[in-house]
C-alpha atoms as a PDB file:
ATOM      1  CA  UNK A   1      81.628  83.326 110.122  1.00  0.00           C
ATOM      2  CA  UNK A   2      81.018  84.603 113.739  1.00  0.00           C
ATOM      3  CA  UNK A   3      84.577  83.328 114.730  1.00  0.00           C
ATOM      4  CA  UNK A   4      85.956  85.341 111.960  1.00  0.00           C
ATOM      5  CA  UNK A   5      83.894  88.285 112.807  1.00  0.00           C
ATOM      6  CA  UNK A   6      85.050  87.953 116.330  1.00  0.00           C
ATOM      7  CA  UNK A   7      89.192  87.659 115.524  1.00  0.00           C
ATOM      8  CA  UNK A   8      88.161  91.009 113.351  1.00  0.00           C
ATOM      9  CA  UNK A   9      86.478  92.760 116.098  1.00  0.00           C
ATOM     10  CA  UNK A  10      89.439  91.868 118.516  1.00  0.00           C
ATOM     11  CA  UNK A  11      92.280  92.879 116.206  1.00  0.00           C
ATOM     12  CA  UNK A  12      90.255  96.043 116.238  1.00  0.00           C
ATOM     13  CA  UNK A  13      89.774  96.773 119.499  1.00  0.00           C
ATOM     14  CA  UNK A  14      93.291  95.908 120.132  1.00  0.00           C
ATOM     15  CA  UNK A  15      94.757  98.408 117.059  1.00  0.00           C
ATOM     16  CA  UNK A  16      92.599 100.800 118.919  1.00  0.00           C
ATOM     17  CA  UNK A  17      93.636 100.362 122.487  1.00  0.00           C
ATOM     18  CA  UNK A  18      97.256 100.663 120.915  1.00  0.00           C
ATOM     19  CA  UNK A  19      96.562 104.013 119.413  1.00  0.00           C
ATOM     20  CA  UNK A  20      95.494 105.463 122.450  1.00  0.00           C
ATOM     21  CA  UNK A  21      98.344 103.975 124.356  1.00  0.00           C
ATOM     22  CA  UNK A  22     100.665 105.813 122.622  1.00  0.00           C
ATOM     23  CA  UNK A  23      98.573 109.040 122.071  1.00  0.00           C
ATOM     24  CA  UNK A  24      98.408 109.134 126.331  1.00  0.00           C
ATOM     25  CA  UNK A  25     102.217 108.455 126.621  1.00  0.00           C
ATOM     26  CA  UNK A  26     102.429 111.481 123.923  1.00  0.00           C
ATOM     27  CA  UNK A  27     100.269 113.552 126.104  1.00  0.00           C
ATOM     28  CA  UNK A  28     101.893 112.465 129.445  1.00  0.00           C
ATOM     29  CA  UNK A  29     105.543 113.343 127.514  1.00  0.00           C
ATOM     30  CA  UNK A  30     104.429 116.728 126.448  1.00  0.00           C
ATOM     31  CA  UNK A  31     102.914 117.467 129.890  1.00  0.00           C
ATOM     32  CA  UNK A  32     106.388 116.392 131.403  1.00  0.00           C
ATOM     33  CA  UNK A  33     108.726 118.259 128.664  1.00  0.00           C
ATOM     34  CA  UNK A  34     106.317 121.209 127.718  1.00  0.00           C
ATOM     35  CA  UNK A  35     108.019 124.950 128.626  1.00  0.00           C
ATOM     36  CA  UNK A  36     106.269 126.661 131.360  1.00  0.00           C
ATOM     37  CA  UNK A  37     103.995 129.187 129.646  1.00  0.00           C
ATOM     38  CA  UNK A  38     100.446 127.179 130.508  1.00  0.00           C
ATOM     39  CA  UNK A  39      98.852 128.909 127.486  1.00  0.00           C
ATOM     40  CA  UNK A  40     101.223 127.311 125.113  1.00  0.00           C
ATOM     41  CA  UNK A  41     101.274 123.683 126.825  1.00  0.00           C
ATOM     42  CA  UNK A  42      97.675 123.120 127.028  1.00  0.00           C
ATOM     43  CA  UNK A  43      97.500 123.930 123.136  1.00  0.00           C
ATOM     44  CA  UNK A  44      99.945 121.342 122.344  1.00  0.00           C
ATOM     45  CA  UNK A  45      98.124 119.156 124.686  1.00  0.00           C
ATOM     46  CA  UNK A  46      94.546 119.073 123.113  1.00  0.00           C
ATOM     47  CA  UNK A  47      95.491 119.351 119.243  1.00  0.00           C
ATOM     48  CA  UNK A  48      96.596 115.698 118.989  1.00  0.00           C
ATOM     49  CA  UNK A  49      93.577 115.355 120.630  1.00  0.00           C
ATOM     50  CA  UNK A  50      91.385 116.698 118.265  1.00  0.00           C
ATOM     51  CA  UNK A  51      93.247 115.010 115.483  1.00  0.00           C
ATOM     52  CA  UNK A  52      92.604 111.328 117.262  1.00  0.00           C
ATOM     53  CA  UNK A  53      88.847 112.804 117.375  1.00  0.00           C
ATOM     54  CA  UNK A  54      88.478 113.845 114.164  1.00  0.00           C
ATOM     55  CA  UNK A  55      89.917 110.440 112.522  1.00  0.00           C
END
């Protein structure tokens, strides 16, 4: 039972690792490609945050 319990808790931590791999590559990409108005890029820069958050 604990050795099940444990491959579960790894897969998890590993799915979540994963998804905030990609969501900081997302972030890093839109900080690299956003246009130049700051107001604009930091807006599209925290609301995938607060999605990830929210979830």
């Amino acid at each position: 039972l604990s050795q099940i319990s444990l491959n579960i808790f790894s897969l998890s931590l590993s799915s979540f690792l994963l998804v905030l791999l990609v969501q900081f590559l997302f972030i890093l990409s839109l900080i690299l490609h956003a246009p130049h108005n700051p107001n604009r890029q930091t807006r599209t820069i925290i609301r995938p945050i607060n999605i990830f958050a929210s979830t």
